[in-house]
Protein backbone atom coordinates (compact mmCIF):
# COMPACT_ATOMS: atom_id res chain seq x y z
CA UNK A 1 0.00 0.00 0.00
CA UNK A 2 2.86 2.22 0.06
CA UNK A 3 3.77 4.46 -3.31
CA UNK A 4 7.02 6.81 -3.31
CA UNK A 5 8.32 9.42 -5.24
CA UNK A 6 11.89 10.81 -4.90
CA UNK A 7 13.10 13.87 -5.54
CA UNK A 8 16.05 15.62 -5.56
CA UNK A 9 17.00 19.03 -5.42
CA UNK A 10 20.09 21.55 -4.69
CA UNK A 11 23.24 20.16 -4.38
CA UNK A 12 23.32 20.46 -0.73
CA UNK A 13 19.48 19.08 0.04
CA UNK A 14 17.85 15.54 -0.92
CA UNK A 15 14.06 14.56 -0.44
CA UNK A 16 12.20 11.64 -0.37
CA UNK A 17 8.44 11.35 0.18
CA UNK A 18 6.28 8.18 1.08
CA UNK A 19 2.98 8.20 0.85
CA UNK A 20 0.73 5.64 3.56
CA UNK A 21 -2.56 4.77 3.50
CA UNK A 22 -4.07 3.21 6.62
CA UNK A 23 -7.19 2.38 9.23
CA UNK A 24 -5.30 3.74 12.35
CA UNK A 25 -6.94 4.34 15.95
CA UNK A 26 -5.89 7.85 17.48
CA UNK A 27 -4.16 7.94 20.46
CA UNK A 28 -4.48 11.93 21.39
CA UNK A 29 -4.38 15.13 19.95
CA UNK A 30 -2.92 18.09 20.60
CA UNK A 31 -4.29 21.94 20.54
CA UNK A 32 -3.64 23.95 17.34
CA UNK A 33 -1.44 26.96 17.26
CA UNK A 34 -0.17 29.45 14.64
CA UNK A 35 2.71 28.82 12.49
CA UNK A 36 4.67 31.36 10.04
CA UNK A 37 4.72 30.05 6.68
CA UNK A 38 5.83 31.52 3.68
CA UNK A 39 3.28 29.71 1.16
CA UNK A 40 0.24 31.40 3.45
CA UNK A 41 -1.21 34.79 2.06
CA UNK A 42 -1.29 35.48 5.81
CA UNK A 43 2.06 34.29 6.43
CA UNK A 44 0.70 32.08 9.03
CA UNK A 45 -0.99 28.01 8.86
CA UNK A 46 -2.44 26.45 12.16
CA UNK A 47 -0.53 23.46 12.97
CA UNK A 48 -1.92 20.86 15.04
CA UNK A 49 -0.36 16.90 16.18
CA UNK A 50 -2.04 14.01 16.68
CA UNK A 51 -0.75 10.75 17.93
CA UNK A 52 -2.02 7.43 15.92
CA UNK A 53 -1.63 3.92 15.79
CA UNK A 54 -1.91 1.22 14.01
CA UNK A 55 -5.17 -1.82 14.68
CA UNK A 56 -3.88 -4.88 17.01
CA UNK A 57 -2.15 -4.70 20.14
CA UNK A 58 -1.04 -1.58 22.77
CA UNK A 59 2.39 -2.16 21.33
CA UNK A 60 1.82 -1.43 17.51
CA UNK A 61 3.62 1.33 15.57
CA UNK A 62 2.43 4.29 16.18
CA UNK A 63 2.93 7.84 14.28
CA UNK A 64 3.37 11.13 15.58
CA UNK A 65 1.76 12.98 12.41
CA UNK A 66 1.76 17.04 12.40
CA UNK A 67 -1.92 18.46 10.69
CA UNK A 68 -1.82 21.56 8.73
CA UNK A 69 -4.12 24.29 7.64
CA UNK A 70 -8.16 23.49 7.85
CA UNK A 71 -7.33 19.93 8.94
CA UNK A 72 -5.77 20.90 12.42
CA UNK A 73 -8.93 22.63 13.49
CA UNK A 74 -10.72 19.35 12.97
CA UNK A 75 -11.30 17.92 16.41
CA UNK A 76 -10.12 13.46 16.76
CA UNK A 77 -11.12 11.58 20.22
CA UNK A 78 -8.67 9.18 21.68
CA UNK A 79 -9.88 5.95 20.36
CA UNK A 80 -11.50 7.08 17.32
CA UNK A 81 -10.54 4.85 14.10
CA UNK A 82 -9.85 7.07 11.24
CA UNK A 83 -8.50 6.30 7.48
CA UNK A 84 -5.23 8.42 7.39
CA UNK A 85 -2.55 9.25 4.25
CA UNK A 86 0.33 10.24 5.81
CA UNK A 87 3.03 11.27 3.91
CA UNK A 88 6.75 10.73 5.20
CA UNK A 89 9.13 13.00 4.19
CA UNK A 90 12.59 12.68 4.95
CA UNK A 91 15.67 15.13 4.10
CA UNK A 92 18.91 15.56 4.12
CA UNK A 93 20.71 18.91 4.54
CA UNK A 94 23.86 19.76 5.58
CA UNK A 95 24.81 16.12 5.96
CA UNK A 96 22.01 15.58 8.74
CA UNK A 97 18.56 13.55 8.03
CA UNK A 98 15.60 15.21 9.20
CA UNK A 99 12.34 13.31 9.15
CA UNK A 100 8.57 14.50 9.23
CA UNK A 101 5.23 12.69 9.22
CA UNK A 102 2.60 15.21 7.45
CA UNK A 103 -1.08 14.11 7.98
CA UNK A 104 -2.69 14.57 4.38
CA UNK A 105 -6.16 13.31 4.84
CA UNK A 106 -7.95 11.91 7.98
CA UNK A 107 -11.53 10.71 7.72
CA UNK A 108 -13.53 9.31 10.74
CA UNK A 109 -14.57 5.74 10.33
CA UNK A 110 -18.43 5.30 12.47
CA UNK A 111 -17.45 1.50 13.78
């Protein structure tokens, strides 16, 4: 279920981007707050993170997944099944590897 792209760009900066697709159960959520970014008229996006995991046992992988824009005002309750795309994006720059875990879409699943 997974599908990639990778990208490179810059001389000094490498990307790669996964794309998952999953039923995960949500663990928590955290309050939104304000962000700067530059792609924002405003110059600002509410960020939000929520804490998911996948269906089986207490000690399956679980994702710490950062929401963006309209989707972090969208309220999730701890132990709420939802069908999630995250997208993993890792990078390297400066000969470090940073790694993030964007929340694309999450839809509530009535069980």
């Amino acid at each position: 279920m997974l599908a990639g792209a990778f990208r490179i760009g810059g001389s000094q900066r490498k990307k790669k981007e996964i794309e998952m697709k999953k039923l995960l159960k949500v663990i928590m959520q955290g309050e939104p707050f304000a962000v700067q970014s530059q792609k924002a008229e405003s110059g600002q996006v509410m960020k939000c993170n929520i804490v998911l995991q996948e269906l089986g046992g207490k000690y399956e992988d679980t994702y710490v997944a950062a929401m963006l824009g309209q989707l972090a005002s969208c309220k999730f309750y701890t132990g709420e099944l939802v069908y999630a795309v995250l997208r993993f994006q890792t990078r390297e720059y400066n000969g470090q590897m940073f790694q993030d875990i964007l929340a694309v879409e999450l839809v509530k699943i009535n069980a």
